[in-house]
N, C-alpha and C. Protein backbone atom coordinates (compact mmCIF):
# COMPACT_ATOMS: atom_id res chain seq x y z
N UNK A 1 -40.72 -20.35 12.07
CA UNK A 1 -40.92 -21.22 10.95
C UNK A 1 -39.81 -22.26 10.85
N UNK A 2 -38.56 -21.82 11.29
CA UNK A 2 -37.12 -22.53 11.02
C UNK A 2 -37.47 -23.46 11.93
N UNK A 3 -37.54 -23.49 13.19
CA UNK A 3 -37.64 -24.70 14.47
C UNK A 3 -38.76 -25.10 14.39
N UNK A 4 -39.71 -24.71 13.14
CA UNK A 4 -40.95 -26.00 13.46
C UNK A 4 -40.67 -27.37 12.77
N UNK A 5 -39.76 -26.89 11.71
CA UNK A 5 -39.43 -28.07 10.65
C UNK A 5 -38.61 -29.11 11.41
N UNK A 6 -38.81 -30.23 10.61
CA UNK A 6 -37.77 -31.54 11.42
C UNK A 6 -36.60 -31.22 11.05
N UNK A 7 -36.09 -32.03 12.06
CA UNK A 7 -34.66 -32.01 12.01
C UNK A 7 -34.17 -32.41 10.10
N UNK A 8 -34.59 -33.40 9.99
CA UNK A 8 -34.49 -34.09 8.74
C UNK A 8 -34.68 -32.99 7.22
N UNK A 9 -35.26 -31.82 7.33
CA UNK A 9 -35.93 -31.34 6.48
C UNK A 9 -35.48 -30.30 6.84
N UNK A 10 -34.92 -29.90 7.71
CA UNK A 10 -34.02 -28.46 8.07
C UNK A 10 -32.65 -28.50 7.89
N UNK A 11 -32.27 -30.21 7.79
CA UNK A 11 -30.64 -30.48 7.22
C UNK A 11 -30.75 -30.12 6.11
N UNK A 12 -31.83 -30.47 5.28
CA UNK A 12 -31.65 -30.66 3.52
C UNK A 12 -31.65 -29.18 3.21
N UNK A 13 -32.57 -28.27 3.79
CA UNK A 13 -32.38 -27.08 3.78
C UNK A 13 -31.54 -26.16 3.83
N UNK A 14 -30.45 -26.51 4.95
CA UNK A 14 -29.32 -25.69 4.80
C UNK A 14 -28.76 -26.21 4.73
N UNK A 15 -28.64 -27.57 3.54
CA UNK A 15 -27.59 -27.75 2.79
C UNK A 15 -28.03 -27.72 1.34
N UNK A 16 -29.50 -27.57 1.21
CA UNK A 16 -29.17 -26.57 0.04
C UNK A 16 -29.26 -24.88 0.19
N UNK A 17 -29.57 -24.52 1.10
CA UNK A 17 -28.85 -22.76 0.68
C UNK A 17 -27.14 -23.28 0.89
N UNK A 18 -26.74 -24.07 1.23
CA UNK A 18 -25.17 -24.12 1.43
C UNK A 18 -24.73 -24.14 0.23
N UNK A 19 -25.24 -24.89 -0.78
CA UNK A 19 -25.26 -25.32 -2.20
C UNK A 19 -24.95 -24.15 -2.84
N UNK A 20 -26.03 -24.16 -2.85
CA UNK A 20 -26.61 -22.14 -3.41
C UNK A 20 -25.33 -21.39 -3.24
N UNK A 21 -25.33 -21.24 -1.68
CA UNK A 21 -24.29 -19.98 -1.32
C UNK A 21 -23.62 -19.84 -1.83
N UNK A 22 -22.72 -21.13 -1.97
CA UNK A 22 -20.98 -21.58 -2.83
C UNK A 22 -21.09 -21.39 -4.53
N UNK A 23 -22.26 -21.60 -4.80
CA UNK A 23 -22.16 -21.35 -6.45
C UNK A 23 -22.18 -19.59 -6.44
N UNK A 24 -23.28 -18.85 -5.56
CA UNK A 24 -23.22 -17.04 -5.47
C UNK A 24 -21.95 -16.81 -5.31
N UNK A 25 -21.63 -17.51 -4.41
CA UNK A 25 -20.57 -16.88 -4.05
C UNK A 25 -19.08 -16.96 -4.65
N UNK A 26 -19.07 -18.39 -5.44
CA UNK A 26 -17.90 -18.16 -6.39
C UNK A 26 -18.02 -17.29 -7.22
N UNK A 27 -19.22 -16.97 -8.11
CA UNK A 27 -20.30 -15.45 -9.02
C UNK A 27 -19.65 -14.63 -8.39
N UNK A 28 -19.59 -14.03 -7.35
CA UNK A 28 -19.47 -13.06 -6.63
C UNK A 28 -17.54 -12.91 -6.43
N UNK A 29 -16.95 -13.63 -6.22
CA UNK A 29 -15.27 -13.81 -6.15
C UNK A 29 -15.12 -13.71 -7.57
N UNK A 30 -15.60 -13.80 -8.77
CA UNK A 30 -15.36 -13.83 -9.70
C UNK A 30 -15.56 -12.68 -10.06
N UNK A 31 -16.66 -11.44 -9.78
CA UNK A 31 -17.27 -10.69 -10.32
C UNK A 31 -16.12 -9.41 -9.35
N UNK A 32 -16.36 -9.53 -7.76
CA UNK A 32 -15.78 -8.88 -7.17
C UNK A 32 -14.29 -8.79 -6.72
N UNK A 33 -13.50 -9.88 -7.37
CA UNK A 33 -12.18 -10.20 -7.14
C UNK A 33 -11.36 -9.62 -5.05
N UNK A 34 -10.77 -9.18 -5.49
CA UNK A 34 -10.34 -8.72 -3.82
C UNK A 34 -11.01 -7.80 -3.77
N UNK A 35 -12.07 -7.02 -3.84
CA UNK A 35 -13.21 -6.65 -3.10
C UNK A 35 -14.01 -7.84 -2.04
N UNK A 36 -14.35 -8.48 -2.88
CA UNK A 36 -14.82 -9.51 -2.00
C UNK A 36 -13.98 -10.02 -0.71
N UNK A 37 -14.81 -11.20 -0.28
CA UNK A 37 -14.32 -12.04 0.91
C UNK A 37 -13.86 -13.82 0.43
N UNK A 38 -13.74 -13.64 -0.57
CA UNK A 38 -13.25 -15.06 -1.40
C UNK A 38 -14.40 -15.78 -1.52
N UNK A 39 -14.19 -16.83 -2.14
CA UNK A 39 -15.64 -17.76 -2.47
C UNK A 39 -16.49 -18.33 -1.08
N UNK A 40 -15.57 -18.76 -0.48
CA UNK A 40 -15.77 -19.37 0.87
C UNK A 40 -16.34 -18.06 1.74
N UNK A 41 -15.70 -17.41 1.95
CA UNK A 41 -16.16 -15.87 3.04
C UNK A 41 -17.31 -15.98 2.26
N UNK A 42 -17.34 -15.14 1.15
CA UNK A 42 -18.57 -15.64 0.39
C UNK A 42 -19.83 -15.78 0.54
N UNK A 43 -19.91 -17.13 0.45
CA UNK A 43 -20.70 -18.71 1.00
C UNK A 43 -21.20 -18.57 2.61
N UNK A 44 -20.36 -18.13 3.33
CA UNK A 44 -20.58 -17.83 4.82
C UNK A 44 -21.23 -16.95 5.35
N UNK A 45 -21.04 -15.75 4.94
CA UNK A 45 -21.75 -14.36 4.81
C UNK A 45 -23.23 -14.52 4.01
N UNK A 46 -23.02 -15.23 2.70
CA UNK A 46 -24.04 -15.28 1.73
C UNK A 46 -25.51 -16.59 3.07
N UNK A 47 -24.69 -17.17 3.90
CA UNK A 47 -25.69 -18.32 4.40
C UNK A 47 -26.43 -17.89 5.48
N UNK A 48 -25.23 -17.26 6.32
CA UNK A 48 -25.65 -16.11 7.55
C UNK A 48 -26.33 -15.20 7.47
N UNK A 49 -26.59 -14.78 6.09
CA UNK A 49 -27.55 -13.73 5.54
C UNK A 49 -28.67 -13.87 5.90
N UNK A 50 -28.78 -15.04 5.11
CA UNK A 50 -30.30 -15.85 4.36
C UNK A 50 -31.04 -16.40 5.53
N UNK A 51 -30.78 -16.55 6.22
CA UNK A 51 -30.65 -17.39 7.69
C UNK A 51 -31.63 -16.12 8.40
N UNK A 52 -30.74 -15.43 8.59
CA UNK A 52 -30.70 -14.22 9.69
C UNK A 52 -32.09 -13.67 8.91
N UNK A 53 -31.70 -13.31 7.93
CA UNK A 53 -33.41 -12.29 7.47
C UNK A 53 -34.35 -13.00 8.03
N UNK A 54 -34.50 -14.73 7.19
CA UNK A 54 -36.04 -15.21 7.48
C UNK A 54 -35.79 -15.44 9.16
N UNK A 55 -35.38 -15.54 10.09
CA UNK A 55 -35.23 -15.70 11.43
C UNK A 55 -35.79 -13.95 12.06
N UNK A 56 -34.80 -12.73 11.45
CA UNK A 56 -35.85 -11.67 12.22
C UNK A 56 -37.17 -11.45 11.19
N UNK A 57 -37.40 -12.02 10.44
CA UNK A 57 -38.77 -11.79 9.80
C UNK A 57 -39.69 -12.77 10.49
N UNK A 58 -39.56 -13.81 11.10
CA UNK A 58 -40.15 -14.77 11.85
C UNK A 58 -40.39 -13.70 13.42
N UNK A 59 -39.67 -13.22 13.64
CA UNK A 59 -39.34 -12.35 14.64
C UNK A 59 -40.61 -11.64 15.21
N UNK A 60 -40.88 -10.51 13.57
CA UNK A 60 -41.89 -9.85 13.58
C UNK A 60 -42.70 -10.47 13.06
N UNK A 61 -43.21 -11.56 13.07
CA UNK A 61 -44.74 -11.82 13.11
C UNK A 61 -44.66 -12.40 11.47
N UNK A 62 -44.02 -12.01 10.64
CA UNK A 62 -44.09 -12.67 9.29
C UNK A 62 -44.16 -14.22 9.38
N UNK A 63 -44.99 -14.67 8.89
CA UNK A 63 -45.52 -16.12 8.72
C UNK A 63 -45.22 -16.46 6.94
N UNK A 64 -44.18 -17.74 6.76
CA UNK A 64 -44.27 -17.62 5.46
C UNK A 64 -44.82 -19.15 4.98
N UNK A 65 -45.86 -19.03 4.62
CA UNK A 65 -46.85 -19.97 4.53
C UNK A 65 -46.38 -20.13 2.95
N UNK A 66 -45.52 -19.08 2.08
CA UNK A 66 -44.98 -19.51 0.62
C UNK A 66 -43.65 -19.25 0.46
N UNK A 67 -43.21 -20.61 -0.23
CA UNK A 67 -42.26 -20.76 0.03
C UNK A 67 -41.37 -19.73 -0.93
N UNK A 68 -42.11 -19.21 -1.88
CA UNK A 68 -41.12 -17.94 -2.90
C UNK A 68 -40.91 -16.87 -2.19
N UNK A 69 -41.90 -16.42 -0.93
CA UNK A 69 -41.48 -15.60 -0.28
C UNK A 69 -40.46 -15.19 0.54
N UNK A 70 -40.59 -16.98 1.29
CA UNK A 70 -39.44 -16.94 2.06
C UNK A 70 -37.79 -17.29 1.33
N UNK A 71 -38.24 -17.75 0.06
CA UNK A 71 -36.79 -17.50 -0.54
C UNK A 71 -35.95 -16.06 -1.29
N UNK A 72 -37.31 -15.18 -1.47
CA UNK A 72 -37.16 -13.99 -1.48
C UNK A 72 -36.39 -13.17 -0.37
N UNK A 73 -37.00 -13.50 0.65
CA UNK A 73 -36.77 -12.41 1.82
C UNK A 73 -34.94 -12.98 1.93
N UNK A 74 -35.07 -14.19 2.18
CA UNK A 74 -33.71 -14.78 2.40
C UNK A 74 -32.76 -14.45 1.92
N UNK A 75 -32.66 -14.24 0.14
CA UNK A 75 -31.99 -13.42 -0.31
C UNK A 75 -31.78 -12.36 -0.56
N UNK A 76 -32.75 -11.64 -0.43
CA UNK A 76 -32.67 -10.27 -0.06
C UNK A 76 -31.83 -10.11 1.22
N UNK A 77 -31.64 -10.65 1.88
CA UNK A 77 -31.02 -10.85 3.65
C UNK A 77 -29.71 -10.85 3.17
N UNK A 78 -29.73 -11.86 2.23
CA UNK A 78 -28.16 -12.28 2.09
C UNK A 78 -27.23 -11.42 1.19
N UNK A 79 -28.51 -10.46 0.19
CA UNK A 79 -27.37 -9.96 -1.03
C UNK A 79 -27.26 -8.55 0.42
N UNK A 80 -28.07 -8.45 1.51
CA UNK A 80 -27.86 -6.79 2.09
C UNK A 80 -26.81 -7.10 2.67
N UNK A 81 -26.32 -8.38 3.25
CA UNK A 81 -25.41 -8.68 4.05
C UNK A 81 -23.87 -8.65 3.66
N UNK A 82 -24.34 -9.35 2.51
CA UNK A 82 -22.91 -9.03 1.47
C UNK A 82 -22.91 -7.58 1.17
N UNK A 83 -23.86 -6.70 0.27
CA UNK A 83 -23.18 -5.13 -0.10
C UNK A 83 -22.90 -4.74 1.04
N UNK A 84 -23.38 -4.79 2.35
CA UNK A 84 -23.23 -3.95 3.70
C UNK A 84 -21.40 -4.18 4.11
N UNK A 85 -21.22 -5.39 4.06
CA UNK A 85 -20.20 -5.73 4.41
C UNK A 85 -18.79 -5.41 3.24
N UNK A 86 -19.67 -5.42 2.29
CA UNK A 86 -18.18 -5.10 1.23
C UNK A 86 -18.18 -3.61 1.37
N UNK A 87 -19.21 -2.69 1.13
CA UNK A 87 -19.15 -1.59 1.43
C UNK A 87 -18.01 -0.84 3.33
N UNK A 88 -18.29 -1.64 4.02
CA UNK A 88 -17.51 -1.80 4.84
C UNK A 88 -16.29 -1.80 4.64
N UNK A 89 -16.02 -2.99 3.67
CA UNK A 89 -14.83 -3.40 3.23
C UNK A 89 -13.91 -2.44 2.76
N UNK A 90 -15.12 -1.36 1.73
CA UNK A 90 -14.17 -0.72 0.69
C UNK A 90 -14.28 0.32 1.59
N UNK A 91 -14.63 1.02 2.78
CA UNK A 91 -14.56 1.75 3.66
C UNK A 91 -13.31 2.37 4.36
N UNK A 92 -12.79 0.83 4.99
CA UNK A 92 -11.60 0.93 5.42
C UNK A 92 -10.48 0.64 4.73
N UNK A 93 -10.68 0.26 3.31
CA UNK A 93 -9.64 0.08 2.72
C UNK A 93 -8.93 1.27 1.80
N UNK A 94 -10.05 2.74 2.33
CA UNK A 94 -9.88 3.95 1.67
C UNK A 94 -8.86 4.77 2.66
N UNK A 95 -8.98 4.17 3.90
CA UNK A 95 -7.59 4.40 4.96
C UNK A 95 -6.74 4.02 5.48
């Protein structure tokens, strides 16, 4: 779905989840203080998320012909990416 779009219309796109990310993700530095990965880590993790889900959901055959879906799945991608990784976080920071 990602590489059918133009170039033109896939910039605006991930620069608005970029948008997005940086506002979650200051939410998130604010909420999670040094738990977190700072606003920026954040933003990066939060984009790589969103990215990555709808890309292996394209993977398996998911076609997202609506667009609430695919902003669903995306964030769902992105909030697993973030708890996975803070959970990580607070993992090794217990040793």
């Amino acid at each position: 779905m990602l590489w059918n779009l133009e170039p033109s219309w896939l910039m605006m796109g991930v620069a608005g989840v970029i948008v997005m990310a940086l506002f979650f993700g200051s939410a998130l530095h604010a909420i999670m203080q040094e738990d977190g990965f700072g606003p920026i880590g954040n933003m990066v993790l939060f984009t790589a998320g969103f990215f990555t889900a709808i890309l292996v959901a394209n993977t398996y055959g998911i076609d997202f012909r609506n667009l609430t879906l695919a902003v669903a799945t995306g964030l769902g991608g992105a909030f697993a990416v973030i708890a996975v990784l803070a959970g990580v976080k607070g993992v090794f920071a217990r040793f």
